[in-house]
Each structure stands twice: as structure tokens, then as C-alpha cells.
N, C-alpha and C. Protein backbone atom coordinates (compact mmCIF):
# COMPACT_ATOMS: atom_id res chain seq x y z
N UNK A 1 4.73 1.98 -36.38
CA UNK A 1 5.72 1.07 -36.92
C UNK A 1 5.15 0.45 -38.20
N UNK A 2 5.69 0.81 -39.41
CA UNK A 2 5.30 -0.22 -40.68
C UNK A 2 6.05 -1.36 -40.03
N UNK A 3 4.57 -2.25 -40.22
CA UNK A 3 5.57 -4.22 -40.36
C UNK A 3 6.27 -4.61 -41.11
N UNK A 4 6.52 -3.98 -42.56
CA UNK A 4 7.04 -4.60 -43.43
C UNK A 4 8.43 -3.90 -43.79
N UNK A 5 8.79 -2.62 -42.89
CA UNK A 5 10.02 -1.75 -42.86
C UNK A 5 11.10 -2.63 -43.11
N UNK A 6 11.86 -2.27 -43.39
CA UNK A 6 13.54 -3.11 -43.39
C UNK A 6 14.28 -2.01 -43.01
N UNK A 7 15.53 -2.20 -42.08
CA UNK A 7 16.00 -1.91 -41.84
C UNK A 7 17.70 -2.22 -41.87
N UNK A 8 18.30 -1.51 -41.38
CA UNK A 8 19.62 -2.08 -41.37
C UNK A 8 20.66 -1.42 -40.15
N UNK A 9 21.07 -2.60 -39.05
CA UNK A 9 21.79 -2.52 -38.09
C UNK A 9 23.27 -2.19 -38.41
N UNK A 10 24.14 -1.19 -38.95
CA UNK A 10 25.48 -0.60 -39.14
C UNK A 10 26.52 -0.88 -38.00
N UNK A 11 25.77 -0.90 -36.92
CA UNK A 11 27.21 -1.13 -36.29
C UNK A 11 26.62 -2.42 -34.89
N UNK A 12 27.38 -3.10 -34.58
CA UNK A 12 26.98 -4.17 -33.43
C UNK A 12 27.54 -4.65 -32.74
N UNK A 13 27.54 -3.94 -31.41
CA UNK A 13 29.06 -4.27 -30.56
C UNK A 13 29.81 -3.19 -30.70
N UNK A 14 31.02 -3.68 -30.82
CA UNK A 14 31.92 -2.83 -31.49
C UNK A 14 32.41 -2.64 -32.42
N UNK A 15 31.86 -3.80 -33.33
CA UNK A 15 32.53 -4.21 -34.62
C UNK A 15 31.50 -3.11 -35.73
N UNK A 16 32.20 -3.09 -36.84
CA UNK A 16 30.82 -2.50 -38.45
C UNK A 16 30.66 -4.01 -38.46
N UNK A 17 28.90 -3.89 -38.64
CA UNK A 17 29.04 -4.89 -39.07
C UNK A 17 27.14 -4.39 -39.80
N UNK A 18 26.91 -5.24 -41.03
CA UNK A 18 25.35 -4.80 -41.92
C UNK A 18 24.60 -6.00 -41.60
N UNK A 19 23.80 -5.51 -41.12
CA UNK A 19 22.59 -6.68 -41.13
C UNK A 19 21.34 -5.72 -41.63
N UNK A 20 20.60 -6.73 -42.15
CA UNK A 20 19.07 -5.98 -43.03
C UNK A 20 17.84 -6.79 -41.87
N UNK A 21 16.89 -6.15 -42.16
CA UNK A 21 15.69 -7.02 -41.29
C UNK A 21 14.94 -6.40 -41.38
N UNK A 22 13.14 -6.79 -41.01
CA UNK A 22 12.32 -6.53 -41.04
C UNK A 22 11.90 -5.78 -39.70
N UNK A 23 11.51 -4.48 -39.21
CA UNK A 23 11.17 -3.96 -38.10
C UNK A 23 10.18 -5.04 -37.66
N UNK A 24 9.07 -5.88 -38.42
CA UNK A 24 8.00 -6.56 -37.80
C UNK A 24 8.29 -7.85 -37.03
N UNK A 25 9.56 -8.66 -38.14
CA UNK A 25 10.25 -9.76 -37.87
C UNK A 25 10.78 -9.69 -36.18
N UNK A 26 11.77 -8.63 -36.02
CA UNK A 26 12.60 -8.28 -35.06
C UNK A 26 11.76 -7.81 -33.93
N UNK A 27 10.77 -7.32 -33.93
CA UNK A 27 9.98 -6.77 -32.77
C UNK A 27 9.00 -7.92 -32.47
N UNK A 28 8.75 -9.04 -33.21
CA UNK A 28 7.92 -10.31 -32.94
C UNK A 28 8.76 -10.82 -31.93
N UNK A 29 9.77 -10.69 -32.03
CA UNK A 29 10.84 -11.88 -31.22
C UNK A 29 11.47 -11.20 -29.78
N UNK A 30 11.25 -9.98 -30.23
CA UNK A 30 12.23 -9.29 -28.96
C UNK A 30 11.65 -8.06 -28.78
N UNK A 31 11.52 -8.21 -26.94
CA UNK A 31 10.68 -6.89 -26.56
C UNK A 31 11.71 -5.83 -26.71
N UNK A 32 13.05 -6.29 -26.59
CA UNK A 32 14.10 -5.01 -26.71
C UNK A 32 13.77 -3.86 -27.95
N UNK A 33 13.71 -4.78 -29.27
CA UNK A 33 13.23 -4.27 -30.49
C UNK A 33 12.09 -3.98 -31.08
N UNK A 34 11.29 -4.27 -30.09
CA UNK A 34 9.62 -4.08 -29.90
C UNK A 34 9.39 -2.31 -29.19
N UNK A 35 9.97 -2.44 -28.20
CA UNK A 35 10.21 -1.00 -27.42
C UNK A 35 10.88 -0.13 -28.03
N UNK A 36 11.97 -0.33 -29.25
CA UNK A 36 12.97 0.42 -29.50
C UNK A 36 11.74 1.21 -31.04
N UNK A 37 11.30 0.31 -31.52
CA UNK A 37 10.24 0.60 -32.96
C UNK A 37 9.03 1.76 -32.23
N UNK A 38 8.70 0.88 -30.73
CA UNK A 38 7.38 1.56 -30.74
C UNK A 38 7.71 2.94 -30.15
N UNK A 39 8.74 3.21 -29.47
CA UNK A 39 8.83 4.31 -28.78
C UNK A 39 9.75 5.10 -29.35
N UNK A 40 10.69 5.37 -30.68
CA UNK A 40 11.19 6.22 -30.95
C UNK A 40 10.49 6.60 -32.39
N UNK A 41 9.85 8.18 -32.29
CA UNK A 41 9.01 8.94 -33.22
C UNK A 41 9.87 8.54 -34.54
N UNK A 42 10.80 8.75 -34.85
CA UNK A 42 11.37 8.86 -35.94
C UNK A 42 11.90 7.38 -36.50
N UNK A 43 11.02 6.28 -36.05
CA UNK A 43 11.17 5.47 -36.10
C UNK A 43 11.14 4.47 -37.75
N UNK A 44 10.10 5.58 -38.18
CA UNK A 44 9.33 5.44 -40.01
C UNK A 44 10.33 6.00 -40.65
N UNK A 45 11.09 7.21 -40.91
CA UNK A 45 12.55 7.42 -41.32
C UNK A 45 13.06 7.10 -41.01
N UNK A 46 13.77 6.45 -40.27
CA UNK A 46 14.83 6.05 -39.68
C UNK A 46 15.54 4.77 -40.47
N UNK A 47 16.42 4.53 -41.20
CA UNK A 47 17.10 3.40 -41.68
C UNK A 47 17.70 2.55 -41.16
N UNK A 48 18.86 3.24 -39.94
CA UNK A 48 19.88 2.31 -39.98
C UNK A 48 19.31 2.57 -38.04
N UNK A 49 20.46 2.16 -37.68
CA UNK A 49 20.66 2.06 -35.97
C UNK A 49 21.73 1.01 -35.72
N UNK A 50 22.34 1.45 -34.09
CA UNK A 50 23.17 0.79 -33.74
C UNK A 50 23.06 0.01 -32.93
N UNK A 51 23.32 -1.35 -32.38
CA UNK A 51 23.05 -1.56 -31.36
C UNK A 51 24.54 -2.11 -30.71
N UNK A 52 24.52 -1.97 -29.62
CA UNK A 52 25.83 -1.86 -28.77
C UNK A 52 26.26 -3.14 -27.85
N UNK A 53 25.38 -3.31 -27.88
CA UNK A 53 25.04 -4.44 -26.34
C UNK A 53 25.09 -5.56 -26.84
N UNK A 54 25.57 -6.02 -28.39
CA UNK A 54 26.02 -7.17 -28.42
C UNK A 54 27.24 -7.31 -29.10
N UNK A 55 27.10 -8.56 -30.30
CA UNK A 55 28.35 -8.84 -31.18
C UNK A 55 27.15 -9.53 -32.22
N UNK A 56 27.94 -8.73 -33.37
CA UNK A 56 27.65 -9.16 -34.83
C UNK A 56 27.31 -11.56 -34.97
N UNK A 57 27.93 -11.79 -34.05
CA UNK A 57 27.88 -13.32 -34.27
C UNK A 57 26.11 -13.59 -33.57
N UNK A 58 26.43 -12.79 -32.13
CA UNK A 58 25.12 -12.92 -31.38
C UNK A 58 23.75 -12.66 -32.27
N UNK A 59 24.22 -11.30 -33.10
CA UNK A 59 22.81 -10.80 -33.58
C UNK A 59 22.40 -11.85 -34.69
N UNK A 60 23.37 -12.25 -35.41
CA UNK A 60 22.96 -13.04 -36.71
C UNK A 60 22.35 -14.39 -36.05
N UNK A 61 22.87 -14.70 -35.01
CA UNK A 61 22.11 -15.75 -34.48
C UNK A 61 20.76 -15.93 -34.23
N UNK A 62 20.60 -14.19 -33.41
CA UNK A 62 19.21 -13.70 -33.01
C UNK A 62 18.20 -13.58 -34.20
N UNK A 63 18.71 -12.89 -35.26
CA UNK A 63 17.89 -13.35 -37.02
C UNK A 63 17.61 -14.68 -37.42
N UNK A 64 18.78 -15.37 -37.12
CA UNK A 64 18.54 -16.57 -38.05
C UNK A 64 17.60 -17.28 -37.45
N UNK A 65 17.35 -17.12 -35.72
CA UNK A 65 16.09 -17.62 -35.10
C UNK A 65 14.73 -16.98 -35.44
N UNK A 66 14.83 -15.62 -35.67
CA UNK A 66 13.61 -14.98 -35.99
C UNK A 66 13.04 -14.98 -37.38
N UNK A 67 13.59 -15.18 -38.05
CA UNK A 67 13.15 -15.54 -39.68
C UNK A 67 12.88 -17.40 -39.76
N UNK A 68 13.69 -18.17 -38.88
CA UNK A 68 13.63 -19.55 -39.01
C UNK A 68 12.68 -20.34 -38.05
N UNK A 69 12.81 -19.99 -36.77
CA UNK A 69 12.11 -20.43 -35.77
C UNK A 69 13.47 -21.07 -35.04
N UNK A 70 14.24 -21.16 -35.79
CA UNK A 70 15.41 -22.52 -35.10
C UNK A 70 16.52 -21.75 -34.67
N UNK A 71 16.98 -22.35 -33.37
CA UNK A 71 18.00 -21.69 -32.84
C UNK A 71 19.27 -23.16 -32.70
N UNK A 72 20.24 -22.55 -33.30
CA UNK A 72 21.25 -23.90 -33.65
C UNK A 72 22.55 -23.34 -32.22
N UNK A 73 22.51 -24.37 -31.56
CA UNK A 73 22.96 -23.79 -29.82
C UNK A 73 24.59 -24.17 -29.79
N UNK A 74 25.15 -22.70 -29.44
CA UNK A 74 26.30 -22.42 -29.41
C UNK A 74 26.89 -22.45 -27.82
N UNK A 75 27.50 -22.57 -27.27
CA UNK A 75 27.77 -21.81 -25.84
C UNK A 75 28.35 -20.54 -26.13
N UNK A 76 29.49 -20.16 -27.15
CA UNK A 76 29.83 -18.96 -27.25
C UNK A 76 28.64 -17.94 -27.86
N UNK A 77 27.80 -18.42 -28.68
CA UNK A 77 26.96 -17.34 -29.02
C UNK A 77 26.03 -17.36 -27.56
N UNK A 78 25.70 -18.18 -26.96
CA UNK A 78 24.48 -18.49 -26.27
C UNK A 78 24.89 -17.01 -24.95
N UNK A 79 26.27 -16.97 -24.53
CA UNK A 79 26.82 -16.24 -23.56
C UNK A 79 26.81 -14.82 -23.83
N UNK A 80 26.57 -14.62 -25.16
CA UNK A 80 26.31 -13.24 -25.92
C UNK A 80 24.85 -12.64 -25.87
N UNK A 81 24.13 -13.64 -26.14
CA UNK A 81 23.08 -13.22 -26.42
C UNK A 81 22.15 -13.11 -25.03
């Protein structure tokens, strides 16, 4: 895994939706995205990916904690995430 990769999440949920991020940022915070970097080979090419299992509101939430430290508490995001 380069730490300093960026990436970009295309689709989330069900919605299109673009988010950019750092593979190092995102795998600090979450073993989901920790497991997903370390265990798929094609992980160093790889640009984009989808993730399914949430909603575009949830994930930006999940960034804005991982780049900030601060999590600003929703009940509707909180039930997502």
C-alpha cells in the first residue's frame, strides 16, 4: 500500500457519488479500509472502487472525521455509519 495514494470512491450506496482520499488516511481509521488496501494485489493501480454498504452522507462524514479528528454527531448519519 503507498500511504500517500489517493484515491477515489465512484459509487456509495447506491447513489454516484466522488469522493478523493488518501489510501493511508482511510486505512488509519478503518479496519474495513485497512483490509480492503492490504489484501487486494491490485491495490497500487487501482484508482477508483465502490463501496456499497453505505450512503454518500455516511462516508463524507467518515472523511471529515478522518482528516479532522472531529466527528460532528448526527442521528441520521450516526445510523448509517
Amino acid at each position: 500500500m503507498k500511504s500517500f495514494a489517493l484515491i477515489s470512491f465512484v459509487q456509495v450506496g447506491k447513489k454516484l457519488a466522488e469522493f478523493t482520499a488518501h489510501q493511508a488516511v482511510l486505512a488509519s481509521v478503518s479496519p474495513y479500509f485497512m483490509s480492503m488496501f492490504e489484501q487486494d494485489p491490485r491495490t497500487e493501480a487501482r484508482k477508483s472502487y465502490n463501496v456499497k454498504e453505505t450512503t454518500p452522507e455516511a462516508f463524507q462524514t467518515l472523511l471529515d472525521y478522518a482528516y479532522t479528528g472531529k466527528y460532528d454527531f448526527h442521528w441520521s448519519s450516526s445510523i448509517q455509519i
